[in-house]
PDB file of N, CA and C in Angstrom:
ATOM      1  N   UNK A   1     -24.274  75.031  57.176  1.00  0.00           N
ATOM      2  CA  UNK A   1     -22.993  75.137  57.848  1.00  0.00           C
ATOM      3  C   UNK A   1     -22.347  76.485  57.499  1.00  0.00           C
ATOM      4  N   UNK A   2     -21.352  77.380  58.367  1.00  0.00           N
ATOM      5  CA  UNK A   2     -21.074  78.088  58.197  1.00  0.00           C
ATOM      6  C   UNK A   2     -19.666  78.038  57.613  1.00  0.00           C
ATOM      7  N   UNK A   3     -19.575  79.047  56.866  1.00  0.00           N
ATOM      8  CA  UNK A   3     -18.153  78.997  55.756  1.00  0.00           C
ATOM      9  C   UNK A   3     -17.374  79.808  56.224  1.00  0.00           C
ATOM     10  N   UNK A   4     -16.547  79.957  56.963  1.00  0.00           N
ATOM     11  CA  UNK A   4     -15.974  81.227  57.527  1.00  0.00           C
ATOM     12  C   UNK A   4     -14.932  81.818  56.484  1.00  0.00           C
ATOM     13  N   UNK A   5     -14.713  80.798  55.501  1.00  0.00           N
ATOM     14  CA  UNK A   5     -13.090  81.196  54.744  1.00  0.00           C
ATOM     15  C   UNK A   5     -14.409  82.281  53.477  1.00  0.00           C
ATOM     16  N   UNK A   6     -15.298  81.671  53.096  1.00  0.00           N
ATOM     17  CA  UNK A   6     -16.011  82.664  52.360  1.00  0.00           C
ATOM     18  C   UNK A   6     -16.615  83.486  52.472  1.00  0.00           C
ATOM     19  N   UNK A   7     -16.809  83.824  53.579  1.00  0.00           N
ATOM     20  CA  UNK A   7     -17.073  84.983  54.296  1.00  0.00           C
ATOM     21  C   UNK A   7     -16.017  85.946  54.404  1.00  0.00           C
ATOM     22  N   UNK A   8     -15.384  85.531  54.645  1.00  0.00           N
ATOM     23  CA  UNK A   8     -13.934  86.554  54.853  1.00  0.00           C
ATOM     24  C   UNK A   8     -13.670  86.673  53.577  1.00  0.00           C
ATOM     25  N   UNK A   9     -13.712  86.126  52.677  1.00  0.00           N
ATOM     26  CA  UNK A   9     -13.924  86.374  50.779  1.00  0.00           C
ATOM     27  C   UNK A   9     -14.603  87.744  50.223  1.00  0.00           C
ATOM     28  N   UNK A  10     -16.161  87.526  50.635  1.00  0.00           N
ATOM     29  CA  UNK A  10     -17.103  88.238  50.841  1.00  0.00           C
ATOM     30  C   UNK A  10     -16.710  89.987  51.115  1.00  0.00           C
ATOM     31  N   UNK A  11     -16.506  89.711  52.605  1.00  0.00           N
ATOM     32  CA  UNK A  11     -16.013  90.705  53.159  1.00  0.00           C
ATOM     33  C   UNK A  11     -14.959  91.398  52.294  1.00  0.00           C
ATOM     34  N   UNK A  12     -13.427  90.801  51.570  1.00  0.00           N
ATOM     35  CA  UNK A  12     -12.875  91.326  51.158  1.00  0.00           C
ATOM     36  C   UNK A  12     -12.869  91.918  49.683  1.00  0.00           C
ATOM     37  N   UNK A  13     -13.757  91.379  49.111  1.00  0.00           N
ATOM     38  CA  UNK A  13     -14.443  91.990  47.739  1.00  0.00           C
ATOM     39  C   UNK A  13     -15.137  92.922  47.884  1.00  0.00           C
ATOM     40  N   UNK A  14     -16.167  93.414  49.325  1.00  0.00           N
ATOM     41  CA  UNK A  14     -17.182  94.507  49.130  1.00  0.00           C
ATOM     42  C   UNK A  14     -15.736  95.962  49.770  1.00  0.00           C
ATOM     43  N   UNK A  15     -14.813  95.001  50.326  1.00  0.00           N
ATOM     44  CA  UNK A  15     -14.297  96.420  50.584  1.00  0.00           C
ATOM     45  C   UNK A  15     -13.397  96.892  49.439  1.00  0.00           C
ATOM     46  N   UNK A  16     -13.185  95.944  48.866  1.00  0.00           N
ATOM     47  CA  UNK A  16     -12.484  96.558  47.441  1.00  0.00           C
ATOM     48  C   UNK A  16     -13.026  96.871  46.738  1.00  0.00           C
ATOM     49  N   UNK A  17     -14.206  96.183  46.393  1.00  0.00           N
ATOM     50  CA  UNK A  17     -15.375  97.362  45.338  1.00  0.00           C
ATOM     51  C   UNK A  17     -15.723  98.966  46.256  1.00  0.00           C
ATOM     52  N   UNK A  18     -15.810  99.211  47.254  1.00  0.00           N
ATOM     53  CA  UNK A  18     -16.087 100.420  48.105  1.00  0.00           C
ATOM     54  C   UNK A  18     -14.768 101.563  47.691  1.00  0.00           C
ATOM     55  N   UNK A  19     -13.627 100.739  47.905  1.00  0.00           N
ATOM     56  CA  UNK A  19     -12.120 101.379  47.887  1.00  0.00           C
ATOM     57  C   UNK A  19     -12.314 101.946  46.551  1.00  0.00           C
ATOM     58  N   UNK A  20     -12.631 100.692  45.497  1.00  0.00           N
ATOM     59  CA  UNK A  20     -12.551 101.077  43.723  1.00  0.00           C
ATOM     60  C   UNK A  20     -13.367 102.491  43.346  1.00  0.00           C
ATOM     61  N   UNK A  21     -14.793 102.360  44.056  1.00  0.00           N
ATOM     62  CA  UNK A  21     -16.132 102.759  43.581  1.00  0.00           C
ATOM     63  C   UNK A  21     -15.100 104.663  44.340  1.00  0.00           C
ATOM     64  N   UNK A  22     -14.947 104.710  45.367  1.00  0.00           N
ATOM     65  CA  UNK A  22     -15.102 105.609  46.030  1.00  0.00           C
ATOM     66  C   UNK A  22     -13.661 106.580  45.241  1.00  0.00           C
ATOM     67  N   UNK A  23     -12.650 105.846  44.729  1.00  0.00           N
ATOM     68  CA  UNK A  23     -11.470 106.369  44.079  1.00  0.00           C
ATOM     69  C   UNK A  23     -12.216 107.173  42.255  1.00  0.00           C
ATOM     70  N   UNK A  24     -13.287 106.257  42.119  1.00  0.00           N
ATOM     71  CA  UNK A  24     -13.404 106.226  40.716  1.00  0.00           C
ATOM     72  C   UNK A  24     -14.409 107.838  41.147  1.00  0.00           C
ATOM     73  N   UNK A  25     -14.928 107.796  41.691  1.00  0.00           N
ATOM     74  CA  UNK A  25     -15.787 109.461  42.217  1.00  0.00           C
ATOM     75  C   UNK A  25     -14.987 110.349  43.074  1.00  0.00           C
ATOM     76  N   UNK A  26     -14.175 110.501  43.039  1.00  0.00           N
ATOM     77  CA  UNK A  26     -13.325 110.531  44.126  1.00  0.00           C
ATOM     78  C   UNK A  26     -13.389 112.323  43.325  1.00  0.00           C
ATOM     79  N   UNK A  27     -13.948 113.605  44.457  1.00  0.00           N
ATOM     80  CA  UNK A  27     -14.109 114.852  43.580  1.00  0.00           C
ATOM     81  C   UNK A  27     -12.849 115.307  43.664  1.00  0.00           C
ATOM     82  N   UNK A  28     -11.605 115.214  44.435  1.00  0.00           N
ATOM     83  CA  UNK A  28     -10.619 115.788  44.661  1.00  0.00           C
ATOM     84  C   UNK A  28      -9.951 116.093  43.229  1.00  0.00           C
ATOM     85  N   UNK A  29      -9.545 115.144  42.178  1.00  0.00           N
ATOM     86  CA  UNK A  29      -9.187 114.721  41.153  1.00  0.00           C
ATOM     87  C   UNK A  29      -9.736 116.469  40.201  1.00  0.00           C
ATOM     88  N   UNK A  30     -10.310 116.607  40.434  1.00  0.00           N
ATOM     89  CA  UNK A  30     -10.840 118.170  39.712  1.00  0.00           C
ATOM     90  C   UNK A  30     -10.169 119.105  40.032  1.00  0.00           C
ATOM     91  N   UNK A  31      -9.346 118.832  41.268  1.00  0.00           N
ATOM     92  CA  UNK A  31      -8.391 120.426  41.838  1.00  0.00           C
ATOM     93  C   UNK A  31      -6.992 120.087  41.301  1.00  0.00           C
ATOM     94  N   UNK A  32      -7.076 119.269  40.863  1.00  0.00           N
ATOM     95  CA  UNK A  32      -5.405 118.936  40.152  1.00  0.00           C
ATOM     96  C   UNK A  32      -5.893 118.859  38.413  1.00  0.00           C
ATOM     97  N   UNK A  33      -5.295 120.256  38.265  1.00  0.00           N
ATOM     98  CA  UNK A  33      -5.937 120.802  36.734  1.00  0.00           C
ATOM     99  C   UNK A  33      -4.342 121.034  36.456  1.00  0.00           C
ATOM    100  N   UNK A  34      -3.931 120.150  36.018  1.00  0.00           N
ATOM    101  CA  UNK A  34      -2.001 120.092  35.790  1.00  0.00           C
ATOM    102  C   UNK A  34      -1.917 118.949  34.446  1.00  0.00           C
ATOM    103  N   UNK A  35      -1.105 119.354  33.502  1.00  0.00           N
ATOM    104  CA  UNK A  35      -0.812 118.329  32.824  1.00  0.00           C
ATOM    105  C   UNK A  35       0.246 117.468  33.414  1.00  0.00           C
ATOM    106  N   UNK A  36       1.201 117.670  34.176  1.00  0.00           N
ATOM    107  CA  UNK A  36       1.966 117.518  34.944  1.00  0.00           C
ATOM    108  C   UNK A  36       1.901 116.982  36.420  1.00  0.00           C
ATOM    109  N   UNK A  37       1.981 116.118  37.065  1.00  0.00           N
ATOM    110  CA  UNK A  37       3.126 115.166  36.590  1.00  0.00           C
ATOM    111  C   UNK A  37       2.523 114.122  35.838  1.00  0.00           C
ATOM    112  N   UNK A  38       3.261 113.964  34.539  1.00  0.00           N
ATOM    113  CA  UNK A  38       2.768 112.303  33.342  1.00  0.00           C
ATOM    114  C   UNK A  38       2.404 110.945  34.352  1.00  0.00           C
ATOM    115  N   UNK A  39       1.790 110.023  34.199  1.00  0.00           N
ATOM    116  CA  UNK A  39       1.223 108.833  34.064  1.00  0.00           C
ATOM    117  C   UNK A  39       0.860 107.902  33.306  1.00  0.00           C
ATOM    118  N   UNK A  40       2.427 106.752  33.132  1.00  0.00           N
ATOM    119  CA  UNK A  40       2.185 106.352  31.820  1.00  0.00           C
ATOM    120  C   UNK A  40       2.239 107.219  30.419  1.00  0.00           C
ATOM    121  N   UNK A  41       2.591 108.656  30.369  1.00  0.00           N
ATOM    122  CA  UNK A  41       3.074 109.514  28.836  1.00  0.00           C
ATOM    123  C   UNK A  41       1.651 110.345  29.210  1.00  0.00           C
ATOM    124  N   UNK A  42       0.554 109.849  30.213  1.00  0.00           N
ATOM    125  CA  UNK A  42      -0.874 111.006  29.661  1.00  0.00           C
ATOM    126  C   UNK A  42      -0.201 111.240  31.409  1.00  0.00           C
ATOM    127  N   UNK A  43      -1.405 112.908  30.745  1.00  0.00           N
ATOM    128  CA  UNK A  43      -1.785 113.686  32.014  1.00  0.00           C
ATOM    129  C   UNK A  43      -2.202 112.998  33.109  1.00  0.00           C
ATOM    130  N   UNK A  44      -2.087 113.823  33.873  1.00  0.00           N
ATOM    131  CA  UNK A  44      -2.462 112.850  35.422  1.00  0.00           C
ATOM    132  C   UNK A  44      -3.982 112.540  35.588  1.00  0.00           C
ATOM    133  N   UNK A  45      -4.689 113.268  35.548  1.00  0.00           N
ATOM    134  CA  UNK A  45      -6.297 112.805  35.146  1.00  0.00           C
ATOM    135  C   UNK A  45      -6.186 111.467  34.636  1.00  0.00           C
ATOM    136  N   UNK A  46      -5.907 111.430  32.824  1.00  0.00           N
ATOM    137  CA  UNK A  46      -5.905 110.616  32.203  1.00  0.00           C
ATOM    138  C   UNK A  46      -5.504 108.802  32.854  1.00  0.00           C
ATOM    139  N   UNK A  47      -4.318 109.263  33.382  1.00  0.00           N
ATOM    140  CA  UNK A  47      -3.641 108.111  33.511  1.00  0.00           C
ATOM    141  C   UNK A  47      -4.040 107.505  35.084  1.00  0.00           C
ATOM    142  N   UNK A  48      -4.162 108.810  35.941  1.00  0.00           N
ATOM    143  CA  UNK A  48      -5.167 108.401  37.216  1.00  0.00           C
ATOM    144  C   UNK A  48      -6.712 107.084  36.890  1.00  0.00           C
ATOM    145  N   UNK A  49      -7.528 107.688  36.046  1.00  0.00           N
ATOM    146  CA  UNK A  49      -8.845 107.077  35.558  1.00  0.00           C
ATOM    147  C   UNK A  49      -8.416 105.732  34.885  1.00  0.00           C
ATOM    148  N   UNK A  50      -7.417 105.610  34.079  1.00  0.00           N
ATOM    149  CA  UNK A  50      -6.620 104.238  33.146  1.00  0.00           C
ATOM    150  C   UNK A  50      -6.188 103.601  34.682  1.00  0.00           C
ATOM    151  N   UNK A  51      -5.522 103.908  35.864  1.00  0.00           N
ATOM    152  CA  UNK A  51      -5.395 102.737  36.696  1.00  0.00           C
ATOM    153  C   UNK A  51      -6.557 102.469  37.635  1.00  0.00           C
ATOM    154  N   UNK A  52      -7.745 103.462  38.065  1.00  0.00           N
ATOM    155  CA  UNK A  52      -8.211 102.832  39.269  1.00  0.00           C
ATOM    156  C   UNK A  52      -9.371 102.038  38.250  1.00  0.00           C
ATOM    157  N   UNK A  53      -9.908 102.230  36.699  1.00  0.00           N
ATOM    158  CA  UNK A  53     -10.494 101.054  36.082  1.00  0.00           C
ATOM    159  C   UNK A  53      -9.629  99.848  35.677  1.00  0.00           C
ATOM    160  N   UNK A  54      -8.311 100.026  35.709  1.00  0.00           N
ATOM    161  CA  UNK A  54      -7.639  99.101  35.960  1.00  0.00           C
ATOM    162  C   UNK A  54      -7.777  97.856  37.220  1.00  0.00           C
ATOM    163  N   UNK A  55      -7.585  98.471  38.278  1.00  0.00           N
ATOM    164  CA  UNK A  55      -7.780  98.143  39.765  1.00  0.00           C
ATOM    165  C   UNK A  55      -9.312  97.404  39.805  1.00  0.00           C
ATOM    166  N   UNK A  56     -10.387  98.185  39.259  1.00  0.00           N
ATOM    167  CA  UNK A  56     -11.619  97.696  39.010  1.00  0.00           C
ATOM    168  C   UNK A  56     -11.554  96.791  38.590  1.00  0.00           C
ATOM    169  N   UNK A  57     -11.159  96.312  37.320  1.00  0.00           N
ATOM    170  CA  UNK A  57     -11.813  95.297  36.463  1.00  0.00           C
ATOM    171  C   UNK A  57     -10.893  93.798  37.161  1.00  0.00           C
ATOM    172  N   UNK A  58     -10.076  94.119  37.727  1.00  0.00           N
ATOM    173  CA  UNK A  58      -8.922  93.223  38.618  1.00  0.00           C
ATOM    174  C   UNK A  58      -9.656  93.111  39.697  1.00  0.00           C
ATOM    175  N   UNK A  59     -10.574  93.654  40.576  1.00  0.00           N
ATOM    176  CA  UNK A  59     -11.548  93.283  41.390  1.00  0.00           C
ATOM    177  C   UNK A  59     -12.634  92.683  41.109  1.00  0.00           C
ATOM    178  N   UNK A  60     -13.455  92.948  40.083  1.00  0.00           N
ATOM    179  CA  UNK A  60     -14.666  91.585  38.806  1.00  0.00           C
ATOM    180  C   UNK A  60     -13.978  90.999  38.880  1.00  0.00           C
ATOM    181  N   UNK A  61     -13.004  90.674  38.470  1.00  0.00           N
ATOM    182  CA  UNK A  61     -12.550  89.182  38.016  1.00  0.00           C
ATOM    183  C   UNK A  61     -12.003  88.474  39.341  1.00  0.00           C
ATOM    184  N   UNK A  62     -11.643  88.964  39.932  1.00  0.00           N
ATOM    185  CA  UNK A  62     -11.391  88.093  41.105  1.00  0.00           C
ATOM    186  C   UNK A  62     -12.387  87.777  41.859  1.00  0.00           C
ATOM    187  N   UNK A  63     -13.705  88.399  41.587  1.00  0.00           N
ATOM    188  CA  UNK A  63     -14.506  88.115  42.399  1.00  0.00           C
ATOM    189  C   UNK A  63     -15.414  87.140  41.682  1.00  0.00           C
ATOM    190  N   UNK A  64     -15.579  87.139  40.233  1.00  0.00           N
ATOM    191  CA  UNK A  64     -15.947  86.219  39.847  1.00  0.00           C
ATOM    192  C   UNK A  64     -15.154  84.963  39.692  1.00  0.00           C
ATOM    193  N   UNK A  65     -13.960  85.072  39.757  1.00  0.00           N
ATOM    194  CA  UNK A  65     -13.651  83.390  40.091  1.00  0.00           C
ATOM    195  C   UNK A  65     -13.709  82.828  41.131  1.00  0.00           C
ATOM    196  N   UNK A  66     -13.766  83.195  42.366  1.00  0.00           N
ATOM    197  CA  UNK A  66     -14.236  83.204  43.786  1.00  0.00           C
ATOM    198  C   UNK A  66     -15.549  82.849  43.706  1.00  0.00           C
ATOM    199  N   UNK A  67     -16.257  83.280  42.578  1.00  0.00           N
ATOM    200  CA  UNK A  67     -17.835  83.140  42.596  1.00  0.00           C
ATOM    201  C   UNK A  67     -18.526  83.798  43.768  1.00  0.00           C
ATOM    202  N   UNK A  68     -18.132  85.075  43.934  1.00  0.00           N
ATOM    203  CA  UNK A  68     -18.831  86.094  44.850  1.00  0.00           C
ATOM    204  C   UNK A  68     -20.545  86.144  44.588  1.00  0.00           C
ATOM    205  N   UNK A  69     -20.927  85.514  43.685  1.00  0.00           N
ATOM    206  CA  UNK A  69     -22.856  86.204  43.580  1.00  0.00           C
ATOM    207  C   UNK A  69     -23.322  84.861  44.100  1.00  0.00           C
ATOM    208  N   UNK A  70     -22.371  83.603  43.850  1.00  0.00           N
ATOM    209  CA  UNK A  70     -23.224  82.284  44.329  1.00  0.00           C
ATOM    210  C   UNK A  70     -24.154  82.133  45.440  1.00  0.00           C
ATOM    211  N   UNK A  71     -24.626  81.523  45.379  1.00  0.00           N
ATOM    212  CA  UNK A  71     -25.685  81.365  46.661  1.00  0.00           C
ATOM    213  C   UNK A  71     -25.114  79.811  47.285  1.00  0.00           C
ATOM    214  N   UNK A  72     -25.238  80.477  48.483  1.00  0.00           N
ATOM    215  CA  UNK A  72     -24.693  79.483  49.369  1.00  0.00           C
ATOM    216  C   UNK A  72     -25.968  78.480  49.956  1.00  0.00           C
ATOM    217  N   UNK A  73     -25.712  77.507  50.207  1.00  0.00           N
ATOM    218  CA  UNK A  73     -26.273  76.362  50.590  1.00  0.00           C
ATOM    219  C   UNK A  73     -26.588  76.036  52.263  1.00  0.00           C
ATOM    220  N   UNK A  74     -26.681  77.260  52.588  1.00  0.00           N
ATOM    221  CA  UNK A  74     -26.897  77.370  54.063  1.00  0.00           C
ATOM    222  C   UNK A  74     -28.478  76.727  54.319  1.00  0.00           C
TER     223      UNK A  74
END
């Protein structure tokens, strides 16, 4: 049988791991060589990298309580 509500689950975890993955490589971050403006008291680098692994690890976990790897019973 088809699950439509976990599918749409699915769907919304790979685009937030894509969003996460693509922020966390993200080369732009190298042309802003500024200590200025602070984030959280650190440099902007610093405090940039402290939220989007933030954002990350808040995407694992939601996806593991969802149980995103399960195998479905189709």
């Amino acid at each position: 049988m088809f699950d439509k509500k976990k599918t749409k689950i699915k769907y919304r975890i790979w685009i937030l791991l894509i969003i996460g993955f693509a922020l966390i490589e993200f080369p732009g971050i190298f042309f802003i060589n500024r200590v200025h403006p602070l984030i959280m008291g650190f440099p902007f680098i610093y405090g940039f990298v402290i939220i989007v692994w933030a954002f990350m690890c808040f995407v694992l976990f939601y996806a593991y309580k969802k149980n995103w790897g399960e195998k479905s019973d189709e």
